[in-house]
N, C-alpha and C. Protein backbone atom coordinates (compact mmCIF):
# COMPACT_ATOMS: atom_id res chain seq x y z
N UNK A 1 -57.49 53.81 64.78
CA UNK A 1 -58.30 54.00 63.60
C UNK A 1 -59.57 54.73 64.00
N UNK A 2 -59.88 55.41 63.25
CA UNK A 2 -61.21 56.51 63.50
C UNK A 2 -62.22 55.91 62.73
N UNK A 3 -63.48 55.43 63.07
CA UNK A 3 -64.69 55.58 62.12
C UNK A 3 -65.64 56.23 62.86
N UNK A 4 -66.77 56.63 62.18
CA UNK A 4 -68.28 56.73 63.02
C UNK A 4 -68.82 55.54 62.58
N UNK A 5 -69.45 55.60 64.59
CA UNK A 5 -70.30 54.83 64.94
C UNK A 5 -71.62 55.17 65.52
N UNK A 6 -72.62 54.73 65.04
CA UNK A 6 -73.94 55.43 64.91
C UNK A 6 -74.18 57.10 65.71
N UNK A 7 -73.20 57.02 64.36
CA UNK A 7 -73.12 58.77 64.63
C UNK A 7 -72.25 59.37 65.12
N UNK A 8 -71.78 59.03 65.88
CA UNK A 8 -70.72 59.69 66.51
C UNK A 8 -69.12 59.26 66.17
N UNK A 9 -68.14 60.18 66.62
CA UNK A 9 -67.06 59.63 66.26
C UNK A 9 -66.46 58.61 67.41
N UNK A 10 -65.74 57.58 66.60
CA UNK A 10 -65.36 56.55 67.62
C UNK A 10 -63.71 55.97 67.21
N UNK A 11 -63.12 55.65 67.97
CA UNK A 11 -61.81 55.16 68.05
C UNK A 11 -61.93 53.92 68.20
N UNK A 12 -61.11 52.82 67.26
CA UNK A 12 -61.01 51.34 67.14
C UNK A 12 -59.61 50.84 66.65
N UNK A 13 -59.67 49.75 67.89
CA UNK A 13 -58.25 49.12 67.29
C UNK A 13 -57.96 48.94 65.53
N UNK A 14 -57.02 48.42 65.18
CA UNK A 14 -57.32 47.44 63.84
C UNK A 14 -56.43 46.98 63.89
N UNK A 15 -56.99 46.04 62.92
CA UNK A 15 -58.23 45.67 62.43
C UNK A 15 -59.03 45.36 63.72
N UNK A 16 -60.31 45.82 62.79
CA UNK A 16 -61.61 45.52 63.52
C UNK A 16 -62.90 44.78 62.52
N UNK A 17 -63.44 43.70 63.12
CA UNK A 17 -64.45 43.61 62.24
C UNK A 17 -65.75 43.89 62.91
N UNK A 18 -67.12 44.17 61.75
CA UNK A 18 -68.47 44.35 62.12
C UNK A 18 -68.73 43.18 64.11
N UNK A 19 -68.38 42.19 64.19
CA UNK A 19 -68.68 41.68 64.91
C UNK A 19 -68.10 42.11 66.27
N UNK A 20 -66.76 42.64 66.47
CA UNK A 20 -66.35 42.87 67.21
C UNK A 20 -66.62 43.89 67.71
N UNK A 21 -67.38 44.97 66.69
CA UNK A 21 -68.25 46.21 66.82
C UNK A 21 -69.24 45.91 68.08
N UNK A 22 -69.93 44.66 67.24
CA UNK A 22 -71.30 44.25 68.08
C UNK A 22 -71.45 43.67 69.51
N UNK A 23 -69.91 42.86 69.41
CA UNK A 23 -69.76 42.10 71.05
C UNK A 23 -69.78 43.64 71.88
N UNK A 24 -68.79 44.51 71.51
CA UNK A 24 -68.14 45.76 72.35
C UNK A 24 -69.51 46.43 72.53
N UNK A 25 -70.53 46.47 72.18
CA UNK A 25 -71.63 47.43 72.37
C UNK A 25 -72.79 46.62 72.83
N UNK A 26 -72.96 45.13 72.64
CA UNK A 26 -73.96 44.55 73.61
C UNK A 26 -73.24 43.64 74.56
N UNK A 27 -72.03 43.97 74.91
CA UNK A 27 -71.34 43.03 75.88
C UNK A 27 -71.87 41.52 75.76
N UNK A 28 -71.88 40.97 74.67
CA UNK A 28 -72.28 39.35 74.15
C UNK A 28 -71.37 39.10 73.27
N UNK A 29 -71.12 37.73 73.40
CA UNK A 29 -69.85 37.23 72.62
C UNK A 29 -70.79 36.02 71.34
N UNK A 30 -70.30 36.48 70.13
CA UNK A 30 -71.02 35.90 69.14
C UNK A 30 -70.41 34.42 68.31
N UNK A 31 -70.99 33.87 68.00
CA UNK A 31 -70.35 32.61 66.98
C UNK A 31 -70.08 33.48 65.69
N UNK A 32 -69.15 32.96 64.69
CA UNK A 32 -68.63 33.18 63.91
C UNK A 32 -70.02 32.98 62.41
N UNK A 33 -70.61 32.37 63.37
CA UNK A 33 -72.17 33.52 62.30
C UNK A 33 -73.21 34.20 62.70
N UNK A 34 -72.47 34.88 63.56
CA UNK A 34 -72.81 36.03 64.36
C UNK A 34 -74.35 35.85 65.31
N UNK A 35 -74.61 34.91 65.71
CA UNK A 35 -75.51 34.28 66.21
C UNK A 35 -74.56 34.93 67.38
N UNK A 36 -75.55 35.00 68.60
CA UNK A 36 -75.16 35.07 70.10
C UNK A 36 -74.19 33.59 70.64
N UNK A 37 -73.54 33.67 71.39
CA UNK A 37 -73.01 32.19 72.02
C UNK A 37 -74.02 31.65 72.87
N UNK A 38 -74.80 32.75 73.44
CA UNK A 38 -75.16 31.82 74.97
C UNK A 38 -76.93 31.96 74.22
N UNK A 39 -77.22 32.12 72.48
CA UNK A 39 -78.79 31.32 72.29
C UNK A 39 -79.71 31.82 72.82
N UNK A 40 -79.55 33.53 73.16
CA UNK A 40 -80.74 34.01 72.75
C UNK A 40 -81.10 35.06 71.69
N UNK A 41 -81.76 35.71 71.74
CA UNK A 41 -81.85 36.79 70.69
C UNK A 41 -81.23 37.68 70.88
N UNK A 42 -80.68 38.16 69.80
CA UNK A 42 -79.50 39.92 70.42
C UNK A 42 -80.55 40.97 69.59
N UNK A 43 -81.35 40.74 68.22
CA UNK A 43 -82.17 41.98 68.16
C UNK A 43 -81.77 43.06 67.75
N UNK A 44 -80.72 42.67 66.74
CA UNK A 44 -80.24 44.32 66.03
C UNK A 44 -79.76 43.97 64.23
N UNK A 45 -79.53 44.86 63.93
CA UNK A 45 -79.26 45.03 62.51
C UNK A 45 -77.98 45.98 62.35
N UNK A 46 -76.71 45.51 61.20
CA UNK A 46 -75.81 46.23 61.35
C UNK A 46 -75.81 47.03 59.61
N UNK A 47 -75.34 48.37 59.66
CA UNK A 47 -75.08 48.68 58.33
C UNK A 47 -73.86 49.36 58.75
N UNK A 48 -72.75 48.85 57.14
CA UNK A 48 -71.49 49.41 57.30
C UNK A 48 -71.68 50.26 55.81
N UNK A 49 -71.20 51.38 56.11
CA UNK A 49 -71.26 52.76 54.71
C UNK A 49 -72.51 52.69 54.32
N UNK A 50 -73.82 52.53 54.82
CA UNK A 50 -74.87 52.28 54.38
C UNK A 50 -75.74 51.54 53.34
N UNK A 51 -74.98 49.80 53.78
CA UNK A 51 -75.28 49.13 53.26
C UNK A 51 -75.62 47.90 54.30
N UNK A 52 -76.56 47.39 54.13
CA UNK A 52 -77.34 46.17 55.47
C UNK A 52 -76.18 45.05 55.08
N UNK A 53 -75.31 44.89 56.11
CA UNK A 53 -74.72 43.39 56.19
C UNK A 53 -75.80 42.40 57.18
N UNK A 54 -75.73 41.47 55.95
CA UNK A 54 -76.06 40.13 56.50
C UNK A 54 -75.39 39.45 57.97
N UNK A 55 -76.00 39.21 59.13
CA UNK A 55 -75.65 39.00 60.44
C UNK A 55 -74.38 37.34 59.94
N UNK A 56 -74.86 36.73 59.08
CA UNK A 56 -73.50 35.83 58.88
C UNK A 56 -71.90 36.54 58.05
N UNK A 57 -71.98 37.92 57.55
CA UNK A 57 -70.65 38.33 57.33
C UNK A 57 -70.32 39.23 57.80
N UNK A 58 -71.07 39.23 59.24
CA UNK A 58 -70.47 40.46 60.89
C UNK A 58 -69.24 39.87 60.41
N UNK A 59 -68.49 38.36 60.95
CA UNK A 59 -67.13 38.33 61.20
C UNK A 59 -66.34 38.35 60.24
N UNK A 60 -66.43 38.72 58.60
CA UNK A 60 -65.55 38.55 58.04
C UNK A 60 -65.82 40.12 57.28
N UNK A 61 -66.46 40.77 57.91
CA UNK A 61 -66.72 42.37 56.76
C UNK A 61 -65.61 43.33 58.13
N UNK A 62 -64.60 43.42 57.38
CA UNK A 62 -63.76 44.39 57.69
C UNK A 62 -64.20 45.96 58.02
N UNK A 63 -63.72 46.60 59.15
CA UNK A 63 -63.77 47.79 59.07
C UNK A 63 -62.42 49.04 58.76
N UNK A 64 -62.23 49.61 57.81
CA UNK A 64 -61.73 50.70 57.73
C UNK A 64 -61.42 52.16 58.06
N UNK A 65 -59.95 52.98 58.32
CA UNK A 65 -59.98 54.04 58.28
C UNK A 65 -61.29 54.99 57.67
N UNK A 66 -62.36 55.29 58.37
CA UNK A 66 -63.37 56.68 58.13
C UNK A 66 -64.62 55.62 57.46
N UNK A 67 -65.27 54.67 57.69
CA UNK A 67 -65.66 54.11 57.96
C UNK A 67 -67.11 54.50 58.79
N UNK A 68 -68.37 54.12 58.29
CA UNK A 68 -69.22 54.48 58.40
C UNK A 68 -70.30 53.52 59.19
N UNK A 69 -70.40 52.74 60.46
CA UNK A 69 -70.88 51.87 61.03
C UNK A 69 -72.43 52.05 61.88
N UNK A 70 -73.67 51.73 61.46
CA UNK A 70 -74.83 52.27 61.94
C UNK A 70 -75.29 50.38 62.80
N UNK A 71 -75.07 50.35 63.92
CA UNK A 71 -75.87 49.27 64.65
C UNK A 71 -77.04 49.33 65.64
N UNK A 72 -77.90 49.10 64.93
CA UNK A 72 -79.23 49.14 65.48
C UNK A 72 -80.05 48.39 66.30
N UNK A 73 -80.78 48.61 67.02
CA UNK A 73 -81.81 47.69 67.92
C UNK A 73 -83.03 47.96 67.63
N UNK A 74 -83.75 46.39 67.60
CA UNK A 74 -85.04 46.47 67.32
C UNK A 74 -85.67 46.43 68.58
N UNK A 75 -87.22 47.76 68.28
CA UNK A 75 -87.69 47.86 69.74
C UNK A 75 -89.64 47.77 69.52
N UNK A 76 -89.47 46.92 70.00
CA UNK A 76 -91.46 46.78 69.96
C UNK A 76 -92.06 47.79 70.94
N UNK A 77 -93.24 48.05 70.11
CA UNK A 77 -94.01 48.75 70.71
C UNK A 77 -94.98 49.61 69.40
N UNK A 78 -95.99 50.65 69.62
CA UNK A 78 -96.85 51.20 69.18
C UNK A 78 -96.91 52.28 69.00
């Protein structure tokens, strides 16, 4: 399955969901409300077709053929 992923084009099994997006790109394995397992902060924001999913329906928001996935990191500073 083909979608873009922040920006670029990317190849994904499927099904795939938002969460499995997120483990594969911060190498962290999440609870099923998308909380980290190992309790600390992961620090990002996901939008699928450009719309902000809520970090509790990473594991149940499906991704699709052409599919539009933007995952972000928050970065402090001035």
């Amino acid at each position: 399955m083909n979608i873009t992923l922040n920006g670029q084009a990317h190849s994904a099994a499927h099904p795939v969901r938002l969460s499995n997006l997120v483990e594969q790109l911060t190498g962290r394995q999440l609870n099923h409300d998308g909380q980290p397992a190992d309790g600390r902060r992961l620090g990002i924001a996901v939008a699928h077709n450009s719309e902000v999913v809520p970090r509790k329906q990473w594991a149940t928001t499906g991704i699709n053929e052409g599919d539009d996935v933007e995952i972000v990191t928050a970065v402090q500073g001035g």
